[in-house]
PDB file of N, CA and C in Angstrom:
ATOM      1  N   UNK A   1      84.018  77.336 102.742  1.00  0.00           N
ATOM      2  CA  UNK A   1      83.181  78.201 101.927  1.00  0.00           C
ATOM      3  C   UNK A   1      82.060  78.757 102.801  1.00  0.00           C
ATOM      4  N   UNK A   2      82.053  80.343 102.945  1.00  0.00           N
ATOM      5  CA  UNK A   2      80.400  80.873 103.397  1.00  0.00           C
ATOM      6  C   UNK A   2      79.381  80.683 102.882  1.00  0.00           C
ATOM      7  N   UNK A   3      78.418  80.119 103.726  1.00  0.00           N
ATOM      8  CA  UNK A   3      77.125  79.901 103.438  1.00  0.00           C
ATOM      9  C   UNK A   3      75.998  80.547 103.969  1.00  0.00           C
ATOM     10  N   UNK A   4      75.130  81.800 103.439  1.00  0.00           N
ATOM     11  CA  UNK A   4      73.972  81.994 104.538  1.00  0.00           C
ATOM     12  C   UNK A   4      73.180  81.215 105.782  1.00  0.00           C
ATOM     13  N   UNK A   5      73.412  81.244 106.419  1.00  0.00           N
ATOM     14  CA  UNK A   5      72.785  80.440 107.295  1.00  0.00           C
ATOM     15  C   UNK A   5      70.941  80.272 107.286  1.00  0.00           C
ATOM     16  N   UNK A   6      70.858  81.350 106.591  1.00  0.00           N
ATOM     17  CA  UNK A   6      68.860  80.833 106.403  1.00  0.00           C
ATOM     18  C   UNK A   6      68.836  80.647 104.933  1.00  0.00           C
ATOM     19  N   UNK A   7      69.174  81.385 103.710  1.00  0.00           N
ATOM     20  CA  UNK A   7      68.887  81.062 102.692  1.00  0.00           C
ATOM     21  C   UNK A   7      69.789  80.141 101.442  1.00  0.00           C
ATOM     22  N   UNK A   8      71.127  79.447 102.080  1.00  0.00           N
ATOM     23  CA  UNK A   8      71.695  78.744 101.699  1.00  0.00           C
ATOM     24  C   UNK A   8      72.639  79.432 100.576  1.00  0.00           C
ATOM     25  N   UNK A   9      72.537  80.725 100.525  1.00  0.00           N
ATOM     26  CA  UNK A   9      73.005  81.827  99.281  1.00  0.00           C
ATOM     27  C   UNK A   9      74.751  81.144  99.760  1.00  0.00           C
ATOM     28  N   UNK A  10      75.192  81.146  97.988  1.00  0.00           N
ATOM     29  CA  UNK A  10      76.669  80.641  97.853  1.00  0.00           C
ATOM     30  C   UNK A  10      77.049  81.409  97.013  1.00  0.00           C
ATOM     31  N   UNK A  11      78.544  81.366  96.927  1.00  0.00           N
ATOM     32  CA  UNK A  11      79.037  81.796  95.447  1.00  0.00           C
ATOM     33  C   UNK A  11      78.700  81.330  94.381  1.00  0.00           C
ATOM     34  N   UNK A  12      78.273  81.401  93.033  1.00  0.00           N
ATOM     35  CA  UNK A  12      78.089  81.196  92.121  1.00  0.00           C
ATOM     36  C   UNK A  12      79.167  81.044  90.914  1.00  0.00           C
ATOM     37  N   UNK A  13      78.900  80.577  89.997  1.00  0.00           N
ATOM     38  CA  UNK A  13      79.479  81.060  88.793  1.00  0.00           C
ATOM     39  C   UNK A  13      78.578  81.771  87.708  1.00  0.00           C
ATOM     40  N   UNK A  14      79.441  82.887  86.790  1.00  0.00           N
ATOM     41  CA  UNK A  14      78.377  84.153  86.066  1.00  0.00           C
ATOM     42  C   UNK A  14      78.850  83.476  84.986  1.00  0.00           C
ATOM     43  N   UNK A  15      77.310  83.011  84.184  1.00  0.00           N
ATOM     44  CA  UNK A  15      77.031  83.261  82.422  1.00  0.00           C
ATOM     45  C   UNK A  15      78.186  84.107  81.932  1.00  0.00           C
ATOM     46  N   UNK A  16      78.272  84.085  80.420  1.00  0.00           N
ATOM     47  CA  UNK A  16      78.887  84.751  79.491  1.00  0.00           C
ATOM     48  C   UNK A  16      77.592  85.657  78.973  1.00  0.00           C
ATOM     49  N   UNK A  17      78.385  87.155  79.044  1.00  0.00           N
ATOM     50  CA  UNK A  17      77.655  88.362  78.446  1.00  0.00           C
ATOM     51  C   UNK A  17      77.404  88.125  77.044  1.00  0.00           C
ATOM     52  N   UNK A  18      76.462  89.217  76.448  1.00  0.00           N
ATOM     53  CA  UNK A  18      76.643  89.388  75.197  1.00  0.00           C
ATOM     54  C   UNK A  18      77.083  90.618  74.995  1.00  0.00           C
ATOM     55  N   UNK A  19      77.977  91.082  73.499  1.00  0.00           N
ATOM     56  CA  UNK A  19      78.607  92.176  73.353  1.00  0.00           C
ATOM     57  C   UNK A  19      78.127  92.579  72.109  1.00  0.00           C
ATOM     58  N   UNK A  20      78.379  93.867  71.772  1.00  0.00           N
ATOM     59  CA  UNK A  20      77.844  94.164  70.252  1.00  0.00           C
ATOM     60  C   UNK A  20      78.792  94.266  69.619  1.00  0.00           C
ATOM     61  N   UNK A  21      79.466  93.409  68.654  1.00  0.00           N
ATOM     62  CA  UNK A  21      80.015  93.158  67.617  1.00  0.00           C
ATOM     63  C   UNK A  21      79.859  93.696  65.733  1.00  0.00           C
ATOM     64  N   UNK A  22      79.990  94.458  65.206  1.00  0.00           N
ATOM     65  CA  UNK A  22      79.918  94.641  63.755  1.00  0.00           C
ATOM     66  C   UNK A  22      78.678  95.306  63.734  1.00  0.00           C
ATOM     67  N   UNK A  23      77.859  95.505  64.869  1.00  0.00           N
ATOM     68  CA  UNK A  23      76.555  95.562  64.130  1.00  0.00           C
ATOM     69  C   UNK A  23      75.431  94.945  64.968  1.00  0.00           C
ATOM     70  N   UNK A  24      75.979  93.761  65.675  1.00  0.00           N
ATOM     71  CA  UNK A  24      75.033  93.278  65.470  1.00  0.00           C
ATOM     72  C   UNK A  24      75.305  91.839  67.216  1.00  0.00           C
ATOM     73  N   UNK A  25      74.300  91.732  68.084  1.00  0.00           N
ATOM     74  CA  UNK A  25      74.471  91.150  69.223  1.00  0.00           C
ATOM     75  C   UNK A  25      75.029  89.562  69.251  1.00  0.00           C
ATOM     76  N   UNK A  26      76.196  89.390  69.592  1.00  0.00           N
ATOM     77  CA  UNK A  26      76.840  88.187  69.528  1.00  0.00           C
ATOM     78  C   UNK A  26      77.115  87.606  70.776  1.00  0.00           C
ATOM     79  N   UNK A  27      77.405  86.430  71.176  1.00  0.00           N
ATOM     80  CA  UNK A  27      77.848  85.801  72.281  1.00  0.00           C
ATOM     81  C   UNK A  27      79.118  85.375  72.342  1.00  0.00           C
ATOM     82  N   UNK A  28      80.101  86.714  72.331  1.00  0.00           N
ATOM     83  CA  UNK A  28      81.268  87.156  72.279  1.00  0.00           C
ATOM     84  C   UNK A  28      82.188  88.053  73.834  1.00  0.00           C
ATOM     85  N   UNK A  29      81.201  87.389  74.994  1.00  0.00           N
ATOM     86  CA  UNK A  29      81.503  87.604  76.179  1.00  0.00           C
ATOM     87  C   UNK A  29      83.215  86.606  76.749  1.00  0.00           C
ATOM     88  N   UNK A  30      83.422  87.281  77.813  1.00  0.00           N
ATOM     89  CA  UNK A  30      85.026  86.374  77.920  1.00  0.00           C
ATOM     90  C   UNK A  30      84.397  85.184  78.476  1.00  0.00           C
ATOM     91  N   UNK A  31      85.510  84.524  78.092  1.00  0.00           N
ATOM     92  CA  UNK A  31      85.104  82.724  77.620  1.00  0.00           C
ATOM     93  C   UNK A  31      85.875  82.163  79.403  1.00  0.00           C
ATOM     94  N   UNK A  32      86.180  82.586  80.159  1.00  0.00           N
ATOM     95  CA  UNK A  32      86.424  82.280  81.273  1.00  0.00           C
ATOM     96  C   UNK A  32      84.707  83.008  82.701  1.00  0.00           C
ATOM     97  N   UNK A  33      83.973  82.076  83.012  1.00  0.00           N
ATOM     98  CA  UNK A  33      82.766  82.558  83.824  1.00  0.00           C
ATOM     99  C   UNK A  33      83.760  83.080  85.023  1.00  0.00           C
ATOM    100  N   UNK A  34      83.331  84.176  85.345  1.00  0.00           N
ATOM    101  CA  UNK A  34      83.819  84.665  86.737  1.00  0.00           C
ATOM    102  C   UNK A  34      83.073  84.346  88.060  1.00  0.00           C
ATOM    103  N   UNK A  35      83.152  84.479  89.181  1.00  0.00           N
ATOM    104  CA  UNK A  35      82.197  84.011  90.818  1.00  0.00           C
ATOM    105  C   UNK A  35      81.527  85.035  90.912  1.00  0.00           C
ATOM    106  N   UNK A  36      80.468  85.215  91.343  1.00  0.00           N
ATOM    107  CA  UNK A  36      79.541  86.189  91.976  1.00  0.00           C
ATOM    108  C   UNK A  36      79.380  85.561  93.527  1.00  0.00           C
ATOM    109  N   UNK A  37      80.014  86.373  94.247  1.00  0.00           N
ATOM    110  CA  UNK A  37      80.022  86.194  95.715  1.00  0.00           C
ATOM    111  C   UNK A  37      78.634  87.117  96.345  1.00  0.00           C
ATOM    112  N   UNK A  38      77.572  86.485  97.223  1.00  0.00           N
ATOM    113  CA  UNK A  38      76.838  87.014  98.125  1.00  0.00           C
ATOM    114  C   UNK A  38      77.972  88.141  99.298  1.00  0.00           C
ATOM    115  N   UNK A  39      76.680  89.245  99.729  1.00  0.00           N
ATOM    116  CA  UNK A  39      77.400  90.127 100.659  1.00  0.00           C
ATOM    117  C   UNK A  39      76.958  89.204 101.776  1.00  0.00           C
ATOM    118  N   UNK A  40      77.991  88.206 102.491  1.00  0.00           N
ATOM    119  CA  UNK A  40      77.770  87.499 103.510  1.00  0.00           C
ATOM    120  C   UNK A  40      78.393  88.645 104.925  1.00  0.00           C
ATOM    121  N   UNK A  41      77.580  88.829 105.985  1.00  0.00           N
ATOM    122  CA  UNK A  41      78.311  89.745 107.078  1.00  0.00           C
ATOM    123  C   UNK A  41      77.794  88.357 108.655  1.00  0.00           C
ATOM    124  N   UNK A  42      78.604  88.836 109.412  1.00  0.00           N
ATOM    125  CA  UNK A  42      78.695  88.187 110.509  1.00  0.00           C
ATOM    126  C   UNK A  42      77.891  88.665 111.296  1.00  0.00           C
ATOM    127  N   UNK A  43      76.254  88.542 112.026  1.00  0.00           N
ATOM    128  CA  UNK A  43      74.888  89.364 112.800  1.00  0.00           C
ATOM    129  C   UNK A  43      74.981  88.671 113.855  1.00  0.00           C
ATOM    130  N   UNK A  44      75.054  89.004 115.468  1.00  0.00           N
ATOM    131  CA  UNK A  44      74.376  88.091 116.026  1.00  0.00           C
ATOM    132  C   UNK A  44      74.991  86.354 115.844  1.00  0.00           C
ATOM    133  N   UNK A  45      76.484  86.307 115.812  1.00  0.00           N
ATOM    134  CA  UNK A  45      76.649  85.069 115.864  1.00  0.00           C
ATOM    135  C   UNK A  45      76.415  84.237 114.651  1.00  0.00           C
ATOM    136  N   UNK A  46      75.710  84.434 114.020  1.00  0.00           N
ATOM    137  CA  UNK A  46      75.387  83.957 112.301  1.00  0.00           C
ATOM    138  C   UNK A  46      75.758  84.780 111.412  1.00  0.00           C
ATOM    139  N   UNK A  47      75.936  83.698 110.141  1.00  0.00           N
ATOM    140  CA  UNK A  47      76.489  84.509 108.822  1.00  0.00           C
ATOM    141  C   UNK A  47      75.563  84.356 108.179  1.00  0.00           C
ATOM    142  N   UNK A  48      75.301  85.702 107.588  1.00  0.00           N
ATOM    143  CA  UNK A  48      73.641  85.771 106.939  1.00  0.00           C
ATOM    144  C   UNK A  48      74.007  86.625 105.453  1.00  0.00           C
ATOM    145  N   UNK A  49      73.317  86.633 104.294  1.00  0.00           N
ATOM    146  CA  UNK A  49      73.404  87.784 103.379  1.00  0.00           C
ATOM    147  C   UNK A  49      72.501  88.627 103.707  1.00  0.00           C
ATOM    148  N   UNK A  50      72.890  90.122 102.950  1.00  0.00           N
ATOM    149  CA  UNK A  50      72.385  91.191 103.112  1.00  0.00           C
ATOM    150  C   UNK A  50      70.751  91.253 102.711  1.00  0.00           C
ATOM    151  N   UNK A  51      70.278  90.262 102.714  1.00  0.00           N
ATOM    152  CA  UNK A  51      68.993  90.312 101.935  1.00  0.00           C
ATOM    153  C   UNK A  51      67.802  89.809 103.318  1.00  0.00           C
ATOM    154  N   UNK A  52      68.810  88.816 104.339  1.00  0.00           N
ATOM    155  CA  UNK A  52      68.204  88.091 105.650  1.00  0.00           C
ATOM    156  C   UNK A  52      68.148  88.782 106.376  1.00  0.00           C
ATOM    157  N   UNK A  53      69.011  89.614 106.324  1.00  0.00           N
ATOM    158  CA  UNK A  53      69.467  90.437 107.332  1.00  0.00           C
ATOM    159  C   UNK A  53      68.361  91.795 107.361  1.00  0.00           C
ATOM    160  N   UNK A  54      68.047  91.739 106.040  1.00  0.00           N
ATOM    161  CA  UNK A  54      66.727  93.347 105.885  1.00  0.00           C
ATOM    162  C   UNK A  54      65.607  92.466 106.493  1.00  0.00           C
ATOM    163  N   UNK A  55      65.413  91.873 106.019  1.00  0.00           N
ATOM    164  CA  UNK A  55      64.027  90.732 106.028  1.00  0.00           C
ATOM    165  C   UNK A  55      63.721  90.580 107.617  1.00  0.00           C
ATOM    166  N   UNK A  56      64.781  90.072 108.531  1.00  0.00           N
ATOM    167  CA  UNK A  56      65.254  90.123 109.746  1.00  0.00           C
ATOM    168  C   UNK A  56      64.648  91.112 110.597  1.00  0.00           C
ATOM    169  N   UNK A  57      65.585  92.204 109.963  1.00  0.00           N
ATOM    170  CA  UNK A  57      64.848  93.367 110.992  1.00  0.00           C
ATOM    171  C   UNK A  57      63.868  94.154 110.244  1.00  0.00           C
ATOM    172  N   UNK A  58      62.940  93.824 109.220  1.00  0.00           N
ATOM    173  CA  UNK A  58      61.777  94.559 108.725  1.00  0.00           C
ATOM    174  C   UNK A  58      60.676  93.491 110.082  1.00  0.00           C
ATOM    175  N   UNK A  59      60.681  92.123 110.483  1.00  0.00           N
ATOM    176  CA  UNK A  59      60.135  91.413 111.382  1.00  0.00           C
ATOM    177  C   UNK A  59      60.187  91.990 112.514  1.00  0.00           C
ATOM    178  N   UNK A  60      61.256  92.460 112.491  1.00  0.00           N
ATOM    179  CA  UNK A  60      61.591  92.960 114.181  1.00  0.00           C
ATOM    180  C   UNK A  60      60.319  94.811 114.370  1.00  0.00           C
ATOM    181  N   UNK A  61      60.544  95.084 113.344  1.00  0.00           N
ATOM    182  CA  UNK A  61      59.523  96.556 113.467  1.00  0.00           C
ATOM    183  C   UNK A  61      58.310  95.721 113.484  1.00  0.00           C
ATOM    184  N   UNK A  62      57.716  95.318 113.149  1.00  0.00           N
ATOM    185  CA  UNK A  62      56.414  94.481 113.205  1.00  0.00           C
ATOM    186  C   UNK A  62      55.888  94.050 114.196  1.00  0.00           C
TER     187      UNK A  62
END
């Protein structure tokens, strides 16, 4: 499994939505949670998400 290498970011599992039903807001989302995968990319030898990677080089202009 990929793991960020600085912020430990993993795949997840996603909550159930809510949908509007009859009228009216129910918790009638599909009953199977799907993964939410991080954008993990390969920088420099490390696997980082897209979020380390801004953070990264906003340091580097500095």
């Amino acid at each position: 499994m990929l793991v960020c290498q600085i912020c430990s970011k993993m795949p997840v599992k996603a909550g159930i939505g809510r949908h509007l039903h009859s009228g009216k807001w129910r918790h009638r989302g599909p009953e199977t949670k799907r993964t939410v995968k991080p954008n993990l990319q390969k920088w420099n030898g490390l696997v980082l998400c897209t979020r380390c990677m801004r953070s990264m080089n906003k340091e580097k202009v500095k």
